[in-house]
PDB file of N, CA and C in Angstrom:
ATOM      1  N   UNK A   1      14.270 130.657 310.707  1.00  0.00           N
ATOM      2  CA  UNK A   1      15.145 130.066 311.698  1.00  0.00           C
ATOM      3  C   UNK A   1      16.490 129.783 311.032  1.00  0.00           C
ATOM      4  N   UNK A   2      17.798 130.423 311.514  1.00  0.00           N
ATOM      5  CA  UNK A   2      18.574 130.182 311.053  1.00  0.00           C
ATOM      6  C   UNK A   2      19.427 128.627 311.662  1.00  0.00           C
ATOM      7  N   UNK A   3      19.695 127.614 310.791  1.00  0.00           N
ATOM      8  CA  UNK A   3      20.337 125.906 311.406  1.00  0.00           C
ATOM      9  C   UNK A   3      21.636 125.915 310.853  1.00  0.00           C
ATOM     10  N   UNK A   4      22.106 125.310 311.233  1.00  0.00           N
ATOM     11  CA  UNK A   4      23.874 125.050 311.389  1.00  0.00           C
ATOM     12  C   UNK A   4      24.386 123.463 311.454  1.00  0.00           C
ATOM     13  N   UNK A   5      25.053 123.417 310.810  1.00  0.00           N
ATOM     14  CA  UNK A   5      25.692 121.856 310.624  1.00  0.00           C
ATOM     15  C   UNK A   5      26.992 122.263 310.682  1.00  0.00           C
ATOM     16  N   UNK A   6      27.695 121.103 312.050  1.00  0.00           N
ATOM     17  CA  UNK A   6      28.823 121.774 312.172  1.00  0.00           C
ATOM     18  C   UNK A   6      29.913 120.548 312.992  1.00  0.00           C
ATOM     19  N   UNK A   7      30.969 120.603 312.438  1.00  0.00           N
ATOM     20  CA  UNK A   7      31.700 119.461 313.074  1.00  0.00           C
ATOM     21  C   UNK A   7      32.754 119.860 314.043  1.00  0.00           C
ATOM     22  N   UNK A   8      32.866 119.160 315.217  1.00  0.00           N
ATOM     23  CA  UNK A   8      33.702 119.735 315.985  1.00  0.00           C
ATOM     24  C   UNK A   8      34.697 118.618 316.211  1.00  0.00           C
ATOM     25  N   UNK A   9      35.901 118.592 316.809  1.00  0.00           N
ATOM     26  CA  UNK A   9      37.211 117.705 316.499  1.00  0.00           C
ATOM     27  C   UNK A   9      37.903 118.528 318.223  1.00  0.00           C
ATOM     28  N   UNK A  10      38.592 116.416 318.404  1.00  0.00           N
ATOM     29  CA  UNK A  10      38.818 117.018 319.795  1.00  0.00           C
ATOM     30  C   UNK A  10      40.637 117.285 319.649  1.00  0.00           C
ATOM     31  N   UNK A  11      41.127 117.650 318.381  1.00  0.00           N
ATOM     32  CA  UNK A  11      42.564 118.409 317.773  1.00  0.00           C
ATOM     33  C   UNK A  11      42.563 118.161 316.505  1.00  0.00           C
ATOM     34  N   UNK A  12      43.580 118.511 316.273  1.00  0.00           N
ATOM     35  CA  UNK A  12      43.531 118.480 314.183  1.00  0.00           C
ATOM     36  C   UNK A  12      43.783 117.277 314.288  1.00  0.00           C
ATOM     37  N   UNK A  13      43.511 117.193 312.915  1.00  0.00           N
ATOM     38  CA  UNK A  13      43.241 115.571 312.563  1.00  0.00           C
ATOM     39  C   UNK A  13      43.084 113.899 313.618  1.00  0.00           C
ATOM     40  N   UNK A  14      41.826 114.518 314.619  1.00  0.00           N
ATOM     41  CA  UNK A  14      41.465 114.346 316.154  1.00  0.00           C
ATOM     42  C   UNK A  14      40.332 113.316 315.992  1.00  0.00           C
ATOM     43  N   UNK A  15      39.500 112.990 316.610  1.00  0.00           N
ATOM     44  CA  UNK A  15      38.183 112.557 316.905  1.00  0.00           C
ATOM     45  C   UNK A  15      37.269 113.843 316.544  1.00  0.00           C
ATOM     46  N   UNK A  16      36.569 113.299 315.640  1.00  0.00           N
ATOM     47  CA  UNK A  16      34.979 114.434 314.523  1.00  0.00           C
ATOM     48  C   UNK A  16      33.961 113.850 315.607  1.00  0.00           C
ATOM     49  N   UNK A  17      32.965 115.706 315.881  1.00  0.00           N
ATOM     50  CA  UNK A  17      31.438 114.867 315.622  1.00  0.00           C
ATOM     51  C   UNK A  17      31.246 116.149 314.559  1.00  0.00           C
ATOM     52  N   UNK A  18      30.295 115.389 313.967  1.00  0.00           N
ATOM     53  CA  UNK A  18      29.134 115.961 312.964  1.00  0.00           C
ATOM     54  C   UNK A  18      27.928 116.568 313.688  1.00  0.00           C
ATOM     55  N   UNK A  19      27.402 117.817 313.629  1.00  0.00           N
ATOM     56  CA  UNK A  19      25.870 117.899 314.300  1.00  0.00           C
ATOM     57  C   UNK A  19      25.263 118.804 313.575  1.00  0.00           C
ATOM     58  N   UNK A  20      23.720 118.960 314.466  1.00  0.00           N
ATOM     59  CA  UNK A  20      22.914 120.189 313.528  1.00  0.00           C
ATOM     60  C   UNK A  20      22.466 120.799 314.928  1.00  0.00           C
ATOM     61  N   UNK A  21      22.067 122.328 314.693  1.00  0.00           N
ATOM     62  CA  UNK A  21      21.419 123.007 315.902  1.00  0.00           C
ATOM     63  C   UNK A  21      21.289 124.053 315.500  1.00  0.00           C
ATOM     64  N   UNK A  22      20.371 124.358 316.364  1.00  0.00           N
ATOM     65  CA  UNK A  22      19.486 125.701 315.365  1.00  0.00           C
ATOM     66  C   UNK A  22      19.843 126.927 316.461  1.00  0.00           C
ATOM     67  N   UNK A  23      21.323 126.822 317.114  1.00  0.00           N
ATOM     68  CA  UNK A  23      21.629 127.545 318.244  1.00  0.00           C
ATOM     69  C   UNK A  23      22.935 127.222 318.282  1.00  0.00           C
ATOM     70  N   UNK A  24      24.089 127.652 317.254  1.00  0.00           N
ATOM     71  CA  UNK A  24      25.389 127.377 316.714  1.00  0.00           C
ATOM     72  C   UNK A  24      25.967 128.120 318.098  1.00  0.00           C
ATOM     73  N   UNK A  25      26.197 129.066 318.849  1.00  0.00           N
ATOM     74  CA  UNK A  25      26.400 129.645 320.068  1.00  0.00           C
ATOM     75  C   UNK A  25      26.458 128.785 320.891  1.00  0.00           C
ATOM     76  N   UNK A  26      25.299 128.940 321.292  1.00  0.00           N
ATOM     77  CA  UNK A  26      25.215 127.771 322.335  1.00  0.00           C
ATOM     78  C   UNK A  26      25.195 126.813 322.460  1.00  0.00           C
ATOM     79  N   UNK A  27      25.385 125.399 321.362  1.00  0.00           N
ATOM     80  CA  UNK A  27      25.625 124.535 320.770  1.00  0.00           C
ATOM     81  C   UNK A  27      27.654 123.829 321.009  1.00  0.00           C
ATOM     82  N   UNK A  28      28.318 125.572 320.851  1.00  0.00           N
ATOM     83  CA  UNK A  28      29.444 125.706 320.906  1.00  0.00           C
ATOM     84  C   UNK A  28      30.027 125.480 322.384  1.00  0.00           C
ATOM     85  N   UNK A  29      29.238 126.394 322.947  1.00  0.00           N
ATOM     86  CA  UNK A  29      29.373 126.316 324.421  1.00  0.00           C
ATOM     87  C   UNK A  29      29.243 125.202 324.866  1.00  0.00           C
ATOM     88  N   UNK A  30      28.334 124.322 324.940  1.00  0.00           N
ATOM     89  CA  UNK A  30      27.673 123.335 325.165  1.00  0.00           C
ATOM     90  C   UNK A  30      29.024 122.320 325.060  1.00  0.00           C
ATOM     91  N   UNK A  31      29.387 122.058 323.639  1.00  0.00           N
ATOM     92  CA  UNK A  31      30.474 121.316 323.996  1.00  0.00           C
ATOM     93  C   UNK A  31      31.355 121.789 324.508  1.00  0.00           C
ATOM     94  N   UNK A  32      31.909 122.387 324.488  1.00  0.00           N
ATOM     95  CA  UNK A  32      33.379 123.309 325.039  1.00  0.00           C
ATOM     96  C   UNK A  32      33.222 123.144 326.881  1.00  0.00           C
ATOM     97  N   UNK A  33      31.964 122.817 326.988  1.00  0.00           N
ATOM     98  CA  UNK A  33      31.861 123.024 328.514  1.00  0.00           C
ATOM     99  C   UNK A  33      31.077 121.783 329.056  1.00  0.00           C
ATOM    100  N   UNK A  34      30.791 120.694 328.025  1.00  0.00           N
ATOM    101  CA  UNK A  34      30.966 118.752 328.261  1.00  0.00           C
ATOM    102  C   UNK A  34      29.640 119.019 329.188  1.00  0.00           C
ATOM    103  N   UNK A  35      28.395 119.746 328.441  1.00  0.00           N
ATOM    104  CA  UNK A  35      27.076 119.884 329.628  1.00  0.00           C
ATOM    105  C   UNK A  35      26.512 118.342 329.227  1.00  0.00           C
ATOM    106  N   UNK A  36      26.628 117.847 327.903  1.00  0.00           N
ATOM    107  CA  UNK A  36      26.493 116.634 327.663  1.00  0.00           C
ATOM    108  C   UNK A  36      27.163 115.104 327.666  1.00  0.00           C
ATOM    109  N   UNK A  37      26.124 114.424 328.360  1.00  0.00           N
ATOM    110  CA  UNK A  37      26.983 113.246 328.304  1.00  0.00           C
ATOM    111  C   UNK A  37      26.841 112.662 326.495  1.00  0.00           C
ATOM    112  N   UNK A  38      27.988 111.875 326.631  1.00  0.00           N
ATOM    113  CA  UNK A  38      27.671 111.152 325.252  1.00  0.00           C
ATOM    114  C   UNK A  38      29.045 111.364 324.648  1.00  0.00           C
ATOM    115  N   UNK A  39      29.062 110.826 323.272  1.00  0.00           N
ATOM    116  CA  UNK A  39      30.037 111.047 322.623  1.00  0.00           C
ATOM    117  C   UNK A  39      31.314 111.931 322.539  1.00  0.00           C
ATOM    118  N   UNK A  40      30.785 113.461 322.515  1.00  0.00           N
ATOM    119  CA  UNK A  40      31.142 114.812 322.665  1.00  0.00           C
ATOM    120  C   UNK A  40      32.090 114.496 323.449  1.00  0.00           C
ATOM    121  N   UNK A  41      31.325 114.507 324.900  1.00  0.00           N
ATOM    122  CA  UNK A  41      32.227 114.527 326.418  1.00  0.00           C
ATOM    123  C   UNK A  41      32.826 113.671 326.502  1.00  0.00           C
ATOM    124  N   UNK A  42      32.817 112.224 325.861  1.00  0.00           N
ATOM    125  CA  UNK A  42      33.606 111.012 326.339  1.00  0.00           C
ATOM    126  C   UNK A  42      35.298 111.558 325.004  1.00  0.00           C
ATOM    127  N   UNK A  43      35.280 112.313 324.165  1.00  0.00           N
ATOM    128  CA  UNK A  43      36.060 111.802 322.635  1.00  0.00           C
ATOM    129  C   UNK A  43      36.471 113.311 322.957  1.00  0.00           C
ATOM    130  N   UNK A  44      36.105 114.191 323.944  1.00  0.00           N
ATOM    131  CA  UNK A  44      36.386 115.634 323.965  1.00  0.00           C
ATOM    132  C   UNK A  44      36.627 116.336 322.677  1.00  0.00           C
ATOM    133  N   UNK A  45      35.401 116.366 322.140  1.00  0.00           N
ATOM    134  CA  UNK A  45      35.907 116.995 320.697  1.00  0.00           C
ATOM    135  C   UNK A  45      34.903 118.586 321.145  1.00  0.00           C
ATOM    136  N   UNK A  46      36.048 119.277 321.117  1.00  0.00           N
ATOM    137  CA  UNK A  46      35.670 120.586 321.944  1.00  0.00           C
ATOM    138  C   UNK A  46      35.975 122.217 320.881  1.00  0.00           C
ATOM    139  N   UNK A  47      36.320 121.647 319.644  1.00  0.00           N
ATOM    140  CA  UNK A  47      37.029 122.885 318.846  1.00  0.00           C
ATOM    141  C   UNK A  47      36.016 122.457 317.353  1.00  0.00           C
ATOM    142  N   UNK A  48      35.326 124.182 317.334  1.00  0.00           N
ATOM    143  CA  UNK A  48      34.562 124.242 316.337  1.00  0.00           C
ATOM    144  C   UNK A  48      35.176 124.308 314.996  1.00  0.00           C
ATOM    145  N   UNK A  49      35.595 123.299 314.089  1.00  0.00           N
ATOM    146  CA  UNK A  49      36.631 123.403 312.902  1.00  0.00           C
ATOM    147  C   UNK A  49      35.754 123.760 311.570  1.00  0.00           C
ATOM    148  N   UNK A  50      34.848 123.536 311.293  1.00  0.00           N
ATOM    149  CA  UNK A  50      33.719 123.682 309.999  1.00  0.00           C
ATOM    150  C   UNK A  50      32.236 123.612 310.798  1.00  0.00           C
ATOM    151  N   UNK A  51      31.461 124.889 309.804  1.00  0.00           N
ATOM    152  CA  UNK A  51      30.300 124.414 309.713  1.00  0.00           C
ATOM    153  C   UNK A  51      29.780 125.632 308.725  1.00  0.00           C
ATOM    154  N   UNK A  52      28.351 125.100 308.109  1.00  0.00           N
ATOM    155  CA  UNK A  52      27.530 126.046 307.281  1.00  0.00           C
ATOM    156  C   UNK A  52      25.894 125.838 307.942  1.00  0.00           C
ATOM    157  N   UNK A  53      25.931 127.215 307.470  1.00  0.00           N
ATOM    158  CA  UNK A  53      24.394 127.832 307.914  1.00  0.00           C
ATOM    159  C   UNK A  53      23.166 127.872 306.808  1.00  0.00           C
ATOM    160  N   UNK A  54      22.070 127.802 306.958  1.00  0.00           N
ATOM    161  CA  UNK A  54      21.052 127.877 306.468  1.00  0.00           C
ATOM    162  C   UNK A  54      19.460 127.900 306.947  1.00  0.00           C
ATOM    163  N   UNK A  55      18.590 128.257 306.236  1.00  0.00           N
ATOM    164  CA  UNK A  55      17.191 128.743 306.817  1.00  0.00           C
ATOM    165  C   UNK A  55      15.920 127.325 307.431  1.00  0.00           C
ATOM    166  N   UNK A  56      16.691 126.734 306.921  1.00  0.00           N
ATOM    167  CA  UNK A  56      15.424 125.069 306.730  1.00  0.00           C
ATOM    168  C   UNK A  56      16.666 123.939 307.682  1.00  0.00           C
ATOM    169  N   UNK A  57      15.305 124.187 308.646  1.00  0.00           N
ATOM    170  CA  UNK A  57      16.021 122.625 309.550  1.00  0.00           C
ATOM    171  C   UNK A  57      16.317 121.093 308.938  1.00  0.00           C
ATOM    172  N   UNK A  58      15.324 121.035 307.973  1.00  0.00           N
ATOM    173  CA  UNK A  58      14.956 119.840 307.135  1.00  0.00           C
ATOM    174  C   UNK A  58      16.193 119.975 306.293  1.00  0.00           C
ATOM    175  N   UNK A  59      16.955 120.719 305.462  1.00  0.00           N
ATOM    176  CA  UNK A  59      17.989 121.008 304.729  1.00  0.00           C
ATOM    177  C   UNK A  59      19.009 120.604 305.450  1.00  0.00           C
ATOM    178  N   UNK A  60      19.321 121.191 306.956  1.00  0.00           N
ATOM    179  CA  UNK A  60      20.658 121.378 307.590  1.00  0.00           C
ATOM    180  C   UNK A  60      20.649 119.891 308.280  1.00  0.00           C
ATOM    181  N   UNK A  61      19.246 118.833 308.414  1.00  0.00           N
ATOM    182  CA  UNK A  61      19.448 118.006 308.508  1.00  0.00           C
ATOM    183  C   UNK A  61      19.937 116.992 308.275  1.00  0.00           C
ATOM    184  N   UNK A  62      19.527 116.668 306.748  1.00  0.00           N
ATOM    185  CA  UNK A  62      19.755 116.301 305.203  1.00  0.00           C
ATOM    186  C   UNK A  62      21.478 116.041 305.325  1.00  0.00           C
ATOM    187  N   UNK A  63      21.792 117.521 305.466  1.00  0.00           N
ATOM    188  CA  UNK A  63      23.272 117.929 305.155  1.00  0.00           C
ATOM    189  C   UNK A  63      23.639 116.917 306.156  1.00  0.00           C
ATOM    190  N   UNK A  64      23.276 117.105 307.574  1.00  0.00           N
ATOM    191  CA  UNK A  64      24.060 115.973 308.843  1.00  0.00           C
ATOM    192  C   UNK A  64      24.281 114.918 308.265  1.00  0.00           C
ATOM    193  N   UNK A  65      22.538 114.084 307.857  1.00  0.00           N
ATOM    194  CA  UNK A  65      22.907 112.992 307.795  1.00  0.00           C
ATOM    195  C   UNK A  65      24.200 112.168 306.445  1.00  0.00           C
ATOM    196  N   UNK A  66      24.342 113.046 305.370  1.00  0.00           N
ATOM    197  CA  UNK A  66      24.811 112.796 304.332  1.00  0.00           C
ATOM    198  C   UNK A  66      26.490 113.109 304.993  1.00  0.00           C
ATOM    199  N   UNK A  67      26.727 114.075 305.577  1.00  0.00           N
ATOM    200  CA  UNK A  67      28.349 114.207 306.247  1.00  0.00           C
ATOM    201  C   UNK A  67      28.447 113.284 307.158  1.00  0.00           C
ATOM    202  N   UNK A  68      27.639 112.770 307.746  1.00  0.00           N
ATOM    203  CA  UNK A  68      28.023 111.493 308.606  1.00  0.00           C
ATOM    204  C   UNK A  68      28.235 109.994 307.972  1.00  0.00           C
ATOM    205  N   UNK A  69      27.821 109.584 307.136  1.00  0.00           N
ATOM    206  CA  UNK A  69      27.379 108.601 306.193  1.00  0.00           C
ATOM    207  C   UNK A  69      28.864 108.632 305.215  1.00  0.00           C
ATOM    208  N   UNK A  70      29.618 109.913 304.836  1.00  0.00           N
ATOM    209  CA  UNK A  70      31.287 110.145 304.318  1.00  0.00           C
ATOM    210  C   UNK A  70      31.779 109.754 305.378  1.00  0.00           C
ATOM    211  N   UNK A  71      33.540 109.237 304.501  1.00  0.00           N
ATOM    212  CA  UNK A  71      34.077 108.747 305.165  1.00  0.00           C
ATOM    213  C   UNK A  71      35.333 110.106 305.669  1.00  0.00           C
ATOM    214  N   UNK A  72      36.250 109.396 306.446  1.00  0.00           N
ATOM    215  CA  UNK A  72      37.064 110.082 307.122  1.00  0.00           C
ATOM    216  C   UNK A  72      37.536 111.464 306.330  1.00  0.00           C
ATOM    217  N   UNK A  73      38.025 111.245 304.876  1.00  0.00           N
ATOM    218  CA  UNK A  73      39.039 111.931 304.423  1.00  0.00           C
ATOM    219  C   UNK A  73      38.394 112.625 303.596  1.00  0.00           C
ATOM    220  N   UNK A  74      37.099 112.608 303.354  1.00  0.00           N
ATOM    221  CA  UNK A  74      36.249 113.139 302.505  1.00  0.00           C
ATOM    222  C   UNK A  74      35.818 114.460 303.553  1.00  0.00           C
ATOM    223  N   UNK A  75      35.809 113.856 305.046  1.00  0.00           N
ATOM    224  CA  UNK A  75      35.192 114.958 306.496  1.00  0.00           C
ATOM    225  C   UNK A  75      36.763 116.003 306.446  1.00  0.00           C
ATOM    226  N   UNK A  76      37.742 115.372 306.558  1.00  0.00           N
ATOM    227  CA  UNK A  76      39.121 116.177 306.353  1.00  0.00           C
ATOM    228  C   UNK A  76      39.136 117.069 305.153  1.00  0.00           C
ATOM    229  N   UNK A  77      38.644 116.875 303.565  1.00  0.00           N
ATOM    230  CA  UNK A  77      38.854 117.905 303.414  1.00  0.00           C
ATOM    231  C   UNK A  77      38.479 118.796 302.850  1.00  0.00           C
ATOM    232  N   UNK A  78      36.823 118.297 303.735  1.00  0.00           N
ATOM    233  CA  UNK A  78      35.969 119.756 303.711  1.00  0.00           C
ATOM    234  C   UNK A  78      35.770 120.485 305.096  1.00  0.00           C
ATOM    235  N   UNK A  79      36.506 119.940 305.812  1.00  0.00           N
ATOM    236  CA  UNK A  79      37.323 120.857 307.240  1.00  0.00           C
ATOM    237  C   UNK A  79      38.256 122.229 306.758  1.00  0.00           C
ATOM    238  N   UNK A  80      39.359 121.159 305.666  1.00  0.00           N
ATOM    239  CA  UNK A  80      39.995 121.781 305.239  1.00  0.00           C
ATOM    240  C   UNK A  80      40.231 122.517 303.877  1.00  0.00           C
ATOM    241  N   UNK A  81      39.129 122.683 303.831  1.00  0.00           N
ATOM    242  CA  UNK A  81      38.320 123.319 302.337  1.00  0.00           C
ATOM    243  C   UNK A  81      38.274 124.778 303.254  1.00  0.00           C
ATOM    244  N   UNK A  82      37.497 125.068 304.079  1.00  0.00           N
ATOM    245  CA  UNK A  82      37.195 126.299 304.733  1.00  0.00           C
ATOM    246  C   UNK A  82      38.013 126.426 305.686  1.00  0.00           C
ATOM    247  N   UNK A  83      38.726 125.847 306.580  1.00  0.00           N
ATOM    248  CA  UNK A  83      39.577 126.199 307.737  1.00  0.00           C
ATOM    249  C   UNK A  83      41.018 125.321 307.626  1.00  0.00           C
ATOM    250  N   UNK A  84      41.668 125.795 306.609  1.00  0.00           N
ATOM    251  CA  UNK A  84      43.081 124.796 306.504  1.00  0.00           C
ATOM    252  C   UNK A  84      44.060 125.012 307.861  1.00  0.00           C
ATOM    253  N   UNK A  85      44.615 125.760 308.514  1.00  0.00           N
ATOM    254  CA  UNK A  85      44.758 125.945 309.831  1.00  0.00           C
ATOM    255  C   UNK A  85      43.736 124.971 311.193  1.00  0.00           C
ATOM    256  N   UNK A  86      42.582 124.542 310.963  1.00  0.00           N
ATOM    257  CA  UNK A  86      42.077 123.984 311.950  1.00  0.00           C
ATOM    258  C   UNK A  86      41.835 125.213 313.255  1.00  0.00           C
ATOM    259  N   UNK A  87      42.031 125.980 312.678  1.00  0.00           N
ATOM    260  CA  UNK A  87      41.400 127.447 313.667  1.00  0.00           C
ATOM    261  C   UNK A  87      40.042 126.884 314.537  1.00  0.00           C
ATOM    262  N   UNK A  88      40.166 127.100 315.754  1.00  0.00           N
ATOM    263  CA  UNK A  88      38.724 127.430 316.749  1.00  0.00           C
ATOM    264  C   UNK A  88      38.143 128.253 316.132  1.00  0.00           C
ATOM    265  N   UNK A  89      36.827 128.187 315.149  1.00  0.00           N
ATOM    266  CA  UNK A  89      36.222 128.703 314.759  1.00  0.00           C
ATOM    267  C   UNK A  89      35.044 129.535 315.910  1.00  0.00           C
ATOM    268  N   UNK A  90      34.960 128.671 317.057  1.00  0.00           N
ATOM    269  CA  UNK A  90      34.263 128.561 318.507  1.00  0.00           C
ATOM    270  C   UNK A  90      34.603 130.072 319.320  1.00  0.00           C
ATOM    271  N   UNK A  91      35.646 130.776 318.573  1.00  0.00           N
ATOM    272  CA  UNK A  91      36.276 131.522 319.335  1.00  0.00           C
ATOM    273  C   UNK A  91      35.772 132.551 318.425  1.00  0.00           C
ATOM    274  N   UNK A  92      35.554 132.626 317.431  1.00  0.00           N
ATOM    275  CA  UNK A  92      35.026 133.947 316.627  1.00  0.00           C
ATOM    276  C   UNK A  92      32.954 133.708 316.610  1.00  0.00           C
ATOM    277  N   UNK A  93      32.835 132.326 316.422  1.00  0.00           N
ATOM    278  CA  UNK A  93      31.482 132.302 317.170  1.00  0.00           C
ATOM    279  C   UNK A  93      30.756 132.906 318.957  1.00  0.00           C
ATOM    280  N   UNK A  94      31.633 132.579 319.709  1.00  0.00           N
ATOM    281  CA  UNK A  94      31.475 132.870 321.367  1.00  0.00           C
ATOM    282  C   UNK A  94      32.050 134.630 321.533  1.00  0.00           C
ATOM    283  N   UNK A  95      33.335 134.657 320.725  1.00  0.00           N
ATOM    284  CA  UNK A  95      33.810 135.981 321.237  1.00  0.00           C
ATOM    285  C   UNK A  95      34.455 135.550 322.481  1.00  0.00           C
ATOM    286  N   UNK A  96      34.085 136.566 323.476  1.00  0.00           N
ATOM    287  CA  UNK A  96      34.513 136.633 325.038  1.00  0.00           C
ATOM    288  C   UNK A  96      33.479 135.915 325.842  1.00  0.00           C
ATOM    289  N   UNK A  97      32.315 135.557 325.174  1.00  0.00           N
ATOM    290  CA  UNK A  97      31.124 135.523 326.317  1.00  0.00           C
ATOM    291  C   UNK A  97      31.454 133.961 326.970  1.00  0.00           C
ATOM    292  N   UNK A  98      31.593 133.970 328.389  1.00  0.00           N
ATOM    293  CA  UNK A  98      31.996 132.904 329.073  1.00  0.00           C
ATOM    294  C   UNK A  98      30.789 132.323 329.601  1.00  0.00           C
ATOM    295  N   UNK A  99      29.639 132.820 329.300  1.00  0.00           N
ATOM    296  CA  UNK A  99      28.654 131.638 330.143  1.00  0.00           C
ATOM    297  C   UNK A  99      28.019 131.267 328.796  1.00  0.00           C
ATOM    298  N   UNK A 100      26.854 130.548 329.415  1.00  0.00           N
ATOM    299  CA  UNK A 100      26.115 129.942 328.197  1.00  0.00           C
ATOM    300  C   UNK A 100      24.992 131.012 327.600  1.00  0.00           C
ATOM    301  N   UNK A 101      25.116 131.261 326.122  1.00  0.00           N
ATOM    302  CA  UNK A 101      23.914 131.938 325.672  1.00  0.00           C
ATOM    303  C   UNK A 101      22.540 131.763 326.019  1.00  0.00           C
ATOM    304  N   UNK A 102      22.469 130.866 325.974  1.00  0.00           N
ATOM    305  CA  UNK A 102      20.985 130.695 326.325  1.00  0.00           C
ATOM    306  C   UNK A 102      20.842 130.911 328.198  1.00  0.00           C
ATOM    307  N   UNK A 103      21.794 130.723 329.197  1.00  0.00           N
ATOM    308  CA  UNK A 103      21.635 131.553 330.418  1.00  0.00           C
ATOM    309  C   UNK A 103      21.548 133.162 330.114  1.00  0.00           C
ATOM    310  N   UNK A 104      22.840 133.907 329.418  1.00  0.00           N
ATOM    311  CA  UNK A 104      22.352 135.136 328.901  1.00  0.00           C
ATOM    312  C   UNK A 104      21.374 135.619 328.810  1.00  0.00           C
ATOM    313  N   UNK A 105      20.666 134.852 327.967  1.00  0.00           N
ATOM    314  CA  UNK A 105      19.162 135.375 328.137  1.00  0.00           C
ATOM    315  C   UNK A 105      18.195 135.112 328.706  1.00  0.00           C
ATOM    316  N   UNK A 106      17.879 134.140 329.307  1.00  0.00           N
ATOM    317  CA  UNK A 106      17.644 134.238 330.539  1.00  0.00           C
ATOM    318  C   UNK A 106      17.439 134.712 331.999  1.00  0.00           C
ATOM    319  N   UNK A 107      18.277 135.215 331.640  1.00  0.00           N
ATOM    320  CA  UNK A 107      18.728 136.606 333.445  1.00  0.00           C
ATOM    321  C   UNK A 107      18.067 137.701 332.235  1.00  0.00           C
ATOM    322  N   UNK A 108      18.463 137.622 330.902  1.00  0.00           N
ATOM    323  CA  UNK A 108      17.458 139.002 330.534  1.00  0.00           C
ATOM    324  C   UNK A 108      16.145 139.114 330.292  1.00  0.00           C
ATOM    325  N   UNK A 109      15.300 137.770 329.750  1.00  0.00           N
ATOM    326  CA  UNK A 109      14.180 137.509 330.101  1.00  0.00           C
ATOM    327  C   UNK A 109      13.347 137.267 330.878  1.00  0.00           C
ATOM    328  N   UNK A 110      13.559 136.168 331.666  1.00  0.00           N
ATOM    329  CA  UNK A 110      13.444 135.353 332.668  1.00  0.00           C
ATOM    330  C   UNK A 110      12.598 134.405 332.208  1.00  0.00           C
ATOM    331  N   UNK A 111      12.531 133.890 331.092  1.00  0.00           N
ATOM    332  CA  UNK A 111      12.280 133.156 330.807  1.00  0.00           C
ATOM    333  C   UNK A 111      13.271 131.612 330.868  1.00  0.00           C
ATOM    334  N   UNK A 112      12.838 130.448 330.718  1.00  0.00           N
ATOM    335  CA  UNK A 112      13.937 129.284 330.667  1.00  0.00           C
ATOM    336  C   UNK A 112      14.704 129.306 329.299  1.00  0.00           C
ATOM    337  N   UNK A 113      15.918 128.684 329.292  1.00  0.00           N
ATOM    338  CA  UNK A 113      16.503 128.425 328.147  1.00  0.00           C
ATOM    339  C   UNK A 113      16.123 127.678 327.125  1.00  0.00           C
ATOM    340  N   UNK A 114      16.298 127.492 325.858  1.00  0.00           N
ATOM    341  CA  UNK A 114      15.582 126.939 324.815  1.00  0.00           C
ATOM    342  C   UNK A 114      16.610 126.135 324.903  1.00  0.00           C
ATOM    343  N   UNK A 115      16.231 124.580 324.389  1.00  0.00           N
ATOM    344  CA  UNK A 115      17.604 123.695 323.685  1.00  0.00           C
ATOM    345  C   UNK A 115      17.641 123.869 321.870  1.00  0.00           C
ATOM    346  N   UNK A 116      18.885 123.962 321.633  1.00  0.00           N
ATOM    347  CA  UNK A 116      18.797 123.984 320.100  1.00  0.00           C
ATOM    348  C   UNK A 116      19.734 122.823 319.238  1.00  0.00           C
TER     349      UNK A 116
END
């Protein structure tokens, strides 16, 4: 299973969240399109600025909780360790695809969507 820890910011040097999901796609979407209430949707942090991947949920967890637990400038600049621009990373993750991945597949399965 590939997991993802990944912080999203609602502009450069904006309102951070920190998260993990084992469905970085649709995860992306998800905020970008406020399906959740909570933090996310209230602080609109909608632009994917950092994240890293790995095989172990338990690892990419680990990683959450320890980047949440740093403070501000320590989250700044390992944003800006990998994305000094503050680039939508969300946009080379999604591409063009405008609905949600996990609907995608869906209409191709017909099965329900997974949460990740």
């Amino acid at each position: 299973m590939n997991c993802s820890v990944y912080i999203m910011a609602s502009k450069r040097n904006g309102t951070l969240y920190t998260g993990v999901t084992s469905n970085l796609e649709q995860r992306v979407w998800q905020h970008r399109n406020g399906t959740f209430e909570g933090f996310s949707k209230e602080y609109g942090t909608k632009l994917l600025v950092w994240y890293e991947s790995g095989e172990a949920i338990e690892g990419a967890i680990m990683r959450e909780k320890q980047i949440k637990k740093w403070n501000r400038i320590w989250k700044l600049r390992l944003i800006e360790s990998m994305n000094p621009e503050w680039r939508d990373l969300g946009d080379e993750i999604l591409g063009s695809n405008q609905i949600c991945p996990s609907e995608a597949q869906t209409s191709r399965s017909g099965s329900p969507p997974s949460r990740g």
